[in-house]
Protein backbone atom coordinates (compact mmCIF):
# COMPACT_ATOMS: atom_id res chain seq x y z
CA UNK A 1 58.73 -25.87 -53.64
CA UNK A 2 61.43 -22.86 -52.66
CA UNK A 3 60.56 -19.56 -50.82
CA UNK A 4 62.99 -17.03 -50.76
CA UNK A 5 62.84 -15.34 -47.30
CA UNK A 6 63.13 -11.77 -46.54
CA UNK A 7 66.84 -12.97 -45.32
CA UNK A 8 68.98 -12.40 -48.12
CA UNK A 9 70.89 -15.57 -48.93
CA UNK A 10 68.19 -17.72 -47.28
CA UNK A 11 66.21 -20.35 -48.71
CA UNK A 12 62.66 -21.92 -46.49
CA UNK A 13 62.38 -25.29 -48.13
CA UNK A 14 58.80 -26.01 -47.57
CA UNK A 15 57.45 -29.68 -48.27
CA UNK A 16 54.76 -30.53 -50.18
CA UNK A 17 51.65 -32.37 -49.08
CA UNK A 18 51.29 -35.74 -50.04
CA UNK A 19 47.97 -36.81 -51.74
CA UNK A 20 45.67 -38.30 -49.97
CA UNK A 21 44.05 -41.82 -51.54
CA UNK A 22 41.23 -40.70 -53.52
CA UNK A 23 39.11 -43.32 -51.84
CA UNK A 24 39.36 -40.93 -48.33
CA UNK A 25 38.60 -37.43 -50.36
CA UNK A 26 35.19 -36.10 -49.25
CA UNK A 27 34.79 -32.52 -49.58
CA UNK A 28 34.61 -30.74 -46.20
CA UNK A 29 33.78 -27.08 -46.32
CA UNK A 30 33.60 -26.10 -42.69
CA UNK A 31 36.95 -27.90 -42.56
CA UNK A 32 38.36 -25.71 -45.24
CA UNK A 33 37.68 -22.71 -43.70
CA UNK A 34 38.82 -23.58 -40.61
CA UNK A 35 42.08 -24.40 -42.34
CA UNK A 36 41.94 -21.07 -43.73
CA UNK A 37 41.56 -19.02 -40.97
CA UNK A 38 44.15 -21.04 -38.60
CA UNK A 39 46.77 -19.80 -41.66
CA UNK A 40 45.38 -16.58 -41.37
CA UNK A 41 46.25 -15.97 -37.45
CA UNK A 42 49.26 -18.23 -37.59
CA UNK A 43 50.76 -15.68 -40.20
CA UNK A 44 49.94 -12.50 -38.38
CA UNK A 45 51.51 -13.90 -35.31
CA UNK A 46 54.18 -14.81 -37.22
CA UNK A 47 55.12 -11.33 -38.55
CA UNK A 48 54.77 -9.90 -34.89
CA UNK A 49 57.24 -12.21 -33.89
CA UNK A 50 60.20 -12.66 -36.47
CA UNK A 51 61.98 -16.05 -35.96
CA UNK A 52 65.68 -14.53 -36.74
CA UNK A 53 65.70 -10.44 -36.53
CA UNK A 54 68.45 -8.97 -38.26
CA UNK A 55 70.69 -6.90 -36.71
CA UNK A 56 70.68 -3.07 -37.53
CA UNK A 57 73.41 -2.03 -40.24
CA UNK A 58 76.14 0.56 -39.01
CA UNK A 59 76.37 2.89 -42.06
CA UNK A 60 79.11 4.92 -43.15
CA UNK A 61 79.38 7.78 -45.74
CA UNK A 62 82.81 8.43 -47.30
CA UNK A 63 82.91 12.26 -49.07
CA UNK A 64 86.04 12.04 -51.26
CA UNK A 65 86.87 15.64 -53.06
CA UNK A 66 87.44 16.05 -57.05
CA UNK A 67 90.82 15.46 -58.21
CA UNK A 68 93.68 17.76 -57.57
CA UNK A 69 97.27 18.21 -56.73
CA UNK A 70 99.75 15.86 -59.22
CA UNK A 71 99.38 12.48 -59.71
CA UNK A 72 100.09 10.24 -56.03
CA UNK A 73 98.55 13.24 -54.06
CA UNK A 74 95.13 13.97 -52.81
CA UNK A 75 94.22 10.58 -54.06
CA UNK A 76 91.03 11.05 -52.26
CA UNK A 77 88.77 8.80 -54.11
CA UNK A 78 91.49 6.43 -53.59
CA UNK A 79 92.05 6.68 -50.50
CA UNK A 80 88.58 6.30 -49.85
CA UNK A 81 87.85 3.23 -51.59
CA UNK A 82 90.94 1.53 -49.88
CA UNK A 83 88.94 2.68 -46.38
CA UNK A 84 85.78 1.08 -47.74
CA UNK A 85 87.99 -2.41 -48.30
CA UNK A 86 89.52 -2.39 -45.19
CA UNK A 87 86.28 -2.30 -43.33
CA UNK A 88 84.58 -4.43 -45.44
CA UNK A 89 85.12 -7.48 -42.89
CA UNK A 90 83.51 -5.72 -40.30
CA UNK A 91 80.30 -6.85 -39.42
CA UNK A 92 77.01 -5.47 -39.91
CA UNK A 93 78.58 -2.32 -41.19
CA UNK A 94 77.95 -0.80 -44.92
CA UNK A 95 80.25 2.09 -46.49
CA UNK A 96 79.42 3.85 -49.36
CA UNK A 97 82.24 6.46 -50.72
CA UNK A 98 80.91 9.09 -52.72
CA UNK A 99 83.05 10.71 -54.88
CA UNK A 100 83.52 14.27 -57.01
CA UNK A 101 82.79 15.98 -53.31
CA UNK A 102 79.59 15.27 -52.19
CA UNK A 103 76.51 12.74 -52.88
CA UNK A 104 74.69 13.89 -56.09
CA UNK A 105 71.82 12.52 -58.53
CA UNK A 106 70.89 13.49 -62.04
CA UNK A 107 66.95 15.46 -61.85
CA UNK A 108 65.95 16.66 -65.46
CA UNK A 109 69.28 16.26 -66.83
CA UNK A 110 70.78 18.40 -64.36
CA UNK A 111 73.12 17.26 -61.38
CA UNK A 112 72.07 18.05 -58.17
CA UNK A 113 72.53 17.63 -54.86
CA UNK A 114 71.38 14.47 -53.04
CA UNK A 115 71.15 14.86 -49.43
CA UNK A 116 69.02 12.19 -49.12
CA UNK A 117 71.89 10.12 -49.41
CA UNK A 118 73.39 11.11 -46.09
CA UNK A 119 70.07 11.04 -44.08
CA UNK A 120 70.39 7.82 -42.54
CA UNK A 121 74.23 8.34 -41.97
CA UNK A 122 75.98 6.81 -39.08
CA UNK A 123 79.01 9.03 -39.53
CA UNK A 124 79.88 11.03 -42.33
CA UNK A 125 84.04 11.43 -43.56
CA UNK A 126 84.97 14.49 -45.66
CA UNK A 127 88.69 13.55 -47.28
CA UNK A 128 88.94 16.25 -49.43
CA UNK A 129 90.40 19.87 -50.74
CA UNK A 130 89.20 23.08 -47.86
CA UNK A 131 89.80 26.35 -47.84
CA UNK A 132 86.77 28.24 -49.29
CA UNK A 133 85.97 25.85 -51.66
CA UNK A 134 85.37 23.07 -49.10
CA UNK A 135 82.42 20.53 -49.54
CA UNK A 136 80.80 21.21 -46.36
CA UNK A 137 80.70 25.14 -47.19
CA UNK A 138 79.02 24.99 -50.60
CA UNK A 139 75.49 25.88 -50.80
CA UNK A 140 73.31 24.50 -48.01
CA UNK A 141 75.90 21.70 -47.36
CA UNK A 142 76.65 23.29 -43.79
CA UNK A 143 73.08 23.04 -42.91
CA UNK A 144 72.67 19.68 -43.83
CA UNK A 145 76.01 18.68 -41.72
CA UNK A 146 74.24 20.65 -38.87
CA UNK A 147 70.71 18.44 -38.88
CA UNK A 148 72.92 15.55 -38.94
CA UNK A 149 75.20 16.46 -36.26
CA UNK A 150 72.43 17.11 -34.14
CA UNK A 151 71.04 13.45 -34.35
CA UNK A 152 74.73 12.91 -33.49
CA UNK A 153 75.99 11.45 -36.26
CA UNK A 154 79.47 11.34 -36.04
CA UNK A 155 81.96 13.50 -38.39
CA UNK A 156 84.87 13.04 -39.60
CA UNK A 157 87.67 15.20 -41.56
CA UNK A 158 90.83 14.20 -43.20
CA UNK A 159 93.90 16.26 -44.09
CA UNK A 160 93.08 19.29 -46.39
CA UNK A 161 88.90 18.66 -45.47
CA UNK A 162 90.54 19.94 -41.71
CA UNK A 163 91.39 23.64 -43.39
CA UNK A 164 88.04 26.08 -43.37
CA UNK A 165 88.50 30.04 -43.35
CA UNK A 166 87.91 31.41 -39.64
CA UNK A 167 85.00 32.85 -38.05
CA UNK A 168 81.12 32.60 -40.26
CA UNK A 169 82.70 31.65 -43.33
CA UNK A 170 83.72 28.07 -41.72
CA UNK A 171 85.75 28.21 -38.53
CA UNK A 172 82.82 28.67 -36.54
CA UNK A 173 81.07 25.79 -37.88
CA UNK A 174 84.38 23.21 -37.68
CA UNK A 175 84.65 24.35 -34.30
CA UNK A 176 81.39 22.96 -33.07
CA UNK A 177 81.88 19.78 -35.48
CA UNK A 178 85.33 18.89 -34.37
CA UNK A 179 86.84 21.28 -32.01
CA UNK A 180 89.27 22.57 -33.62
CA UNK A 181 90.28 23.51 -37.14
CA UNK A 182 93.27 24.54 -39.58
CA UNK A 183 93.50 28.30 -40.06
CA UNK A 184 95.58 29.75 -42.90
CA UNK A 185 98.78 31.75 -41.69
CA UNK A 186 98.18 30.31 -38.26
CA UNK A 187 98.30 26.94 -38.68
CA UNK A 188 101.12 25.33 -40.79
CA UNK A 189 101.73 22.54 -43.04
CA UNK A 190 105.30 21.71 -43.59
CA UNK A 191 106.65 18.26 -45.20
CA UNK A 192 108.23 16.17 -42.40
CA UNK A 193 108.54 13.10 -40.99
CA UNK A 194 106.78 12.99 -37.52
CA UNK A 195 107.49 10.22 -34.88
CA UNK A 196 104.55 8.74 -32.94
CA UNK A 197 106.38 6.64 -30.22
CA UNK A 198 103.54 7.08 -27.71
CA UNK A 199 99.72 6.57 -28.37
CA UNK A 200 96.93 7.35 -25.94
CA UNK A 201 94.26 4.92 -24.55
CA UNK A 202 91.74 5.27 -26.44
CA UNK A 203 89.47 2.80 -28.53
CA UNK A 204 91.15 4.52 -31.63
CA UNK A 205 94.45 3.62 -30.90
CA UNK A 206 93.63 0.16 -30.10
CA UNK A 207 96.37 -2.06 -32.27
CA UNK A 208 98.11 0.54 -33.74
CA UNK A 209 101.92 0.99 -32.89
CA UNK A 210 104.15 3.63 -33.48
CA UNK A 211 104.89 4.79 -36.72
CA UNK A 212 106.36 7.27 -38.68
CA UNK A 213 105.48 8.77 -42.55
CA UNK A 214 106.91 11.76 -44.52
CA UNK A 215 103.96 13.72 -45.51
CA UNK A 216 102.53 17.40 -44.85
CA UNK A 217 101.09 16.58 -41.67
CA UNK A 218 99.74 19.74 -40.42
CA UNK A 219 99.94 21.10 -37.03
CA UNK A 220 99.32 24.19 -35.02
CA UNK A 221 95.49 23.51 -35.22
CA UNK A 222 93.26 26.64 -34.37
CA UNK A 223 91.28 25.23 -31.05
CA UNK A 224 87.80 25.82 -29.41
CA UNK A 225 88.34 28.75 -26.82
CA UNK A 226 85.54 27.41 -24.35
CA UNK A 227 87.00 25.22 -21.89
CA UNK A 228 84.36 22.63 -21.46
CA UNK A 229 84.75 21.90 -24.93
CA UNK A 230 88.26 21.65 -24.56
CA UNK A 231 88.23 19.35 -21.99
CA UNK A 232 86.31 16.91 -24.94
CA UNK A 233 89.41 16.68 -27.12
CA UNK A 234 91.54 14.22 -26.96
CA UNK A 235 95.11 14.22 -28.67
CA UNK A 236 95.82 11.00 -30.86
CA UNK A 237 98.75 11.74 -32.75
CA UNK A 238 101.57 13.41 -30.80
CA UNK A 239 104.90 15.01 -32.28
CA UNK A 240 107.56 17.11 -31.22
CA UNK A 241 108.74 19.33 -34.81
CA UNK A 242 111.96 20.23 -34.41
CA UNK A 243 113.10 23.92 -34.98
CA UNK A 244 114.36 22.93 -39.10
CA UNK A 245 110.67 21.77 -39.38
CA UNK A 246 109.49 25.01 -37.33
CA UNK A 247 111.69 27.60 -39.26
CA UNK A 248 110.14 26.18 -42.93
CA UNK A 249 109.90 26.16 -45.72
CA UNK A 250 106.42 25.11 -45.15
CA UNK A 251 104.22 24.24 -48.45
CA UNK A 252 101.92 27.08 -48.77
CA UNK A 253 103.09 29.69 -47.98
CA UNK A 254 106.13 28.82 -47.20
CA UNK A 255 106.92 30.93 -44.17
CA UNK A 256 108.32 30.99 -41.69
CA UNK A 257 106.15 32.26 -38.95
CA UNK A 258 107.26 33.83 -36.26
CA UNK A 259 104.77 32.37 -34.02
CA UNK A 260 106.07 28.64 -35.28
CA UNK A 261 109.49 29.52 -34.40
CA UNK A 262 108.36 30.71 -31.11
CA UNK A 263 107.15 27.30 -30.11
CA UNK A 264 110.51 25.50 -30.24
CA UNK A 265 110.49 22.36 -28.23
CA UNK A 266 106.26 21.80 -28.02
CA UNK A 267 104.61 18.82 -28.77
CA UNK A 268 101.75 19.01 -31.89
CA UNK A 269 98.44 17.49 -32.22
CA UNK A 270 97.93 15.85 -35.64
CA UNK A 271 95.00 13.94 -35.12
CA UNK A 272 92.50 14.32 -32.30
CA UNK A 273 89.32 12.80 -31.04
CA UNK A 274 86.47 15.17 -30.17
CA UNK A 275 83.62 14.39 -28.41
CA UNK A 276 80.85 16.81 -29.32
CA UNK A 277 78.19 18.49 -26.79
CA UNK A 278 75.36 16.93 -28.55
CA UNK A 279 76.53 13.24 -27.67
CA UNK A 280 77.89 12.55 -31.07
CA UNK A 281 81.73 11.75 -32.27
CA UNK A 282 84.53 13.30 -34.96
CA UNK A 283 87.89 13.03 -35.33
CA UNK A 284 90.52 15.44 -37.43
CA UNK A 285 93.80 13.76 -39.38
CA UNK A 286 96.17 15.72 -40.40
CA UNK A 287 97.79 13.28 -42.73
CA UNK A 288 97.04 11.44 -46.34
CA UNK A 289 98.67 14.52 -48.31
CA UNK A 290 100.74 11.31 -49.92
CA UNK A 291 98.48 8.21 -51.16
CA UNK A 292 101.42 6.14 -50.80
CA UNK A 293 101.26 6.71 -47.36
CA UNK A 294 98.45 4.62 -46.59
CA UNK A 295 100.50 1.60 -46.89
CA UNK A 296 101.75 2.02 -43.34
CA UNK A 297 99.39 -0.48 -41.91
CA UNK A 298 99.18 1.69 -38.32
CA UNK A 299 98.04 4.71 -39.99
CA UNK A 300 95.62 3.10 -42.17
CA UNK A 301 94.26 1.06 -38.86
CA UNK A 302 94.12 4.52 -36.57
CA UNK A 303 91.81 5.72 -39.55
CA UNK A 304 89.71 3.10 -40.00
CA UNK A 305 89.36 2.89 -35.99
CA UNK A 306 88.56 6.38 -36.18
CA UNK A 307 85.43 5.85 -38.52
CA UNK A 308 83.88 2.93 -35.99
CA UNK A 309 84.12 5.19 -32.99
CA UNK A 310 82.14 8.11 -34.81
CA UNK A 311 80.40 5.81 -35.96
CA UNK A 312 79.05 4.62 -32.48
CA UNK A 313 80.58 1.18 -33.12
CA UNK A 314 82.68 -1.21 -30.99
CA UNK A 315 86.38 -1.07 -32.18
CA UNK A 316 88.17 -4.23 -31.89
CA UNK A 317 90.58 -4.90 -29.18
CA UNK A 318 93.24 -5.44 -31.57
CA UNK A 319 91.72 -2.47 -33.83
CA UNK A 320 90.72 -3.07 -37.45
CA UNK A 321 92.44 -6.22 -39.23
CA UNK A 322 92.24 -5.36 -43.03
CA UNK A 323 92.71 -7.24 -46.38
CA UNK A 324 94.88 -4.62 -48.12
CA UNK A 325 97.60 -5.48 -49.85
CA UNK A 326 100.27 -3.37 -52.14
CA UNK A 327 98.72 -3.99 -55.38
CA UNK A 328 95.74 -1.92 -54.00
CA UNK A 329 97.11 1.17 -54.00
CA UNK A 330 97.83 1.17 -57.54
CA UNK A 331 93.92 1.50 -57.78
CA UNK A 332 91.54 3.54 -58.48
CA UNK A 333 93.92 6.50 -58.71
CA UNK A 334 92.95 9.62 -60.69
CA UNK A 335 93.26 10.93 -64.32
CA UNK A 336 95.72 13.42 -63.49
């Protein structure tokens, strides 16, 4: 006969007993019992002791925001699925992408929130529209990032999903989730072309060269003011604008600020690593304004790097080797 085991995949051929010659049968019932009761305590030792423990599964929760912007912009859902296949070799890890903004489930015909979904969360991405209408703003959503933060899960926010207003209504909270945040008519978001020539050590940057990609990256981030804090972030993607890029016309609005013209000639954080007071992980990127973008395969690695290290797990020396090819970012794109 075939037992399935608890291993998924795994068959336990068992043999069966051969018949004994009739001749020999005499019926034994102390020696039945016995039987009976040596299978009893060889089972429960058994389940003390599993022969082949799995390891624990690394899990990963990908937020991706509705649909906006035209068509080959804020691809989030997307962009998220193309981060779900490009980890999918990595063992022992399981990423779910949620889409239309945050997890949800249908209760009485109604859809609702489903926070459940996030509870057992390794580290949580948010790629997605900000601003006031931000996912992690709406309703109790803040609350929920802040139970989870506090068990350390790590966070993680790409390109709009890095804009909150300032103070209560948002800064405060990205500042204690990631250390720094994008603050409307302070912080800027022009189209350029940035060049990263020279990477950090860090196990995000691990196998990812320089690179360049015309997109909005954003910079002039508004950062924590307490020092210790400070001292936590560290600077991943480095870029000297030049004074055409400071002086605008920057997307919305389109400037220029004299404060951004002020700053000729100083380098600008686009993505940074922040390691949080309560022992967990996020990272901010600036970038993936342009879907098409993330066929740069050193931007798509420094990303999916990103998500292991929040996610409390190993990154490869040679960062993450993924399957994705140029036909895959013709998928999945939205109805726009």
């Amino acid at each position: 006969m075939v037992r399935t085991s608890s291993r998924p995949g795994v068959l336990d051929r068992v043999r069966p007993a051969m018949p004994s010659p009739a001749s020999s049968f005499r019926p034994r019932p102390w020696l039945l019992l016995t039987a009976v009761a040596a299978l009893f305590l060889f089972g429960a030792c058994a389940r003390d002791t599993p022969a082949a423990a799995q390891p624990d599964t690394t899990r990963i929760a990908l937020i991706a925001g509705r649909p906006s912007h035209p068509p080959g912009m804020h691809e989030f859902r997307a962009g998220a699925l193309l981060m779900q296949k490009g980890l999918a070799g990595v063992a022992g890890l399981q990423v779910d992408v949620y889409p239309m903004g945050w997890p949800s489930k249908i209760v009485d015909g109604q859809e609702v929130d489903d926070h459940a979904a996030l509870e057992d969360a390794d580290a949580v991405l948010i790629y997605a529209d900000g601003g006031s209408g931000h996912p992690a703003l709406q309703r109790d959503h803040q609350a929920v990032l802040d139970r989870l933060a506090a068990r350390g899960v790590g966070l993680g926010f790409a390109h709009y999903a890095v804009e909150v207003p300032p103070g209560a209504d948002g800064g405060d909270a990205m500042l204690r989730w990631n250390g720094g945040f994008y603050e409307h008519l302070y912080s800027v978001n022009p189209m350029w072309r940035p060049e990263f020539t020279s990477l950090p050590t860090h196990p995000i940057t691990r196998g990812v060269g320089p690179f360049a990609t015309h997109d909005e990256w954003y910079f002039n981030m508004r950062w924590t003011g307490d020092a210790a804090a400070r001292a936590r972030i560290t600077p991943l993607l480095v870029a000297r604008p030049d004074d055409a890029v400071r002086r605008g016309p920057y997307v919305s609005p389109p400037g220029p600020y004299d404060h951004i013209i002020a700053d000729s000639g100083r380098d600008e954080t686009m993505m940074w690593a922040y390691e949080r007071a309560d022992g967990g992980r996020s990272f901010g990127f600036t970038g993936g304004h342009t879907h098409a973008n993330w066929g740069d395969v050193n931007q798509r690695r420094i990303v999916l790097n990103a998500l292991l290290w929040i996610a409390g797990m190993d990154v490869p020396a040679g960062g993450v080797v993924d399957t994705i090819t140029a036909a895959d970012l013709t998928m999945n794109l939205d109805d726009k």
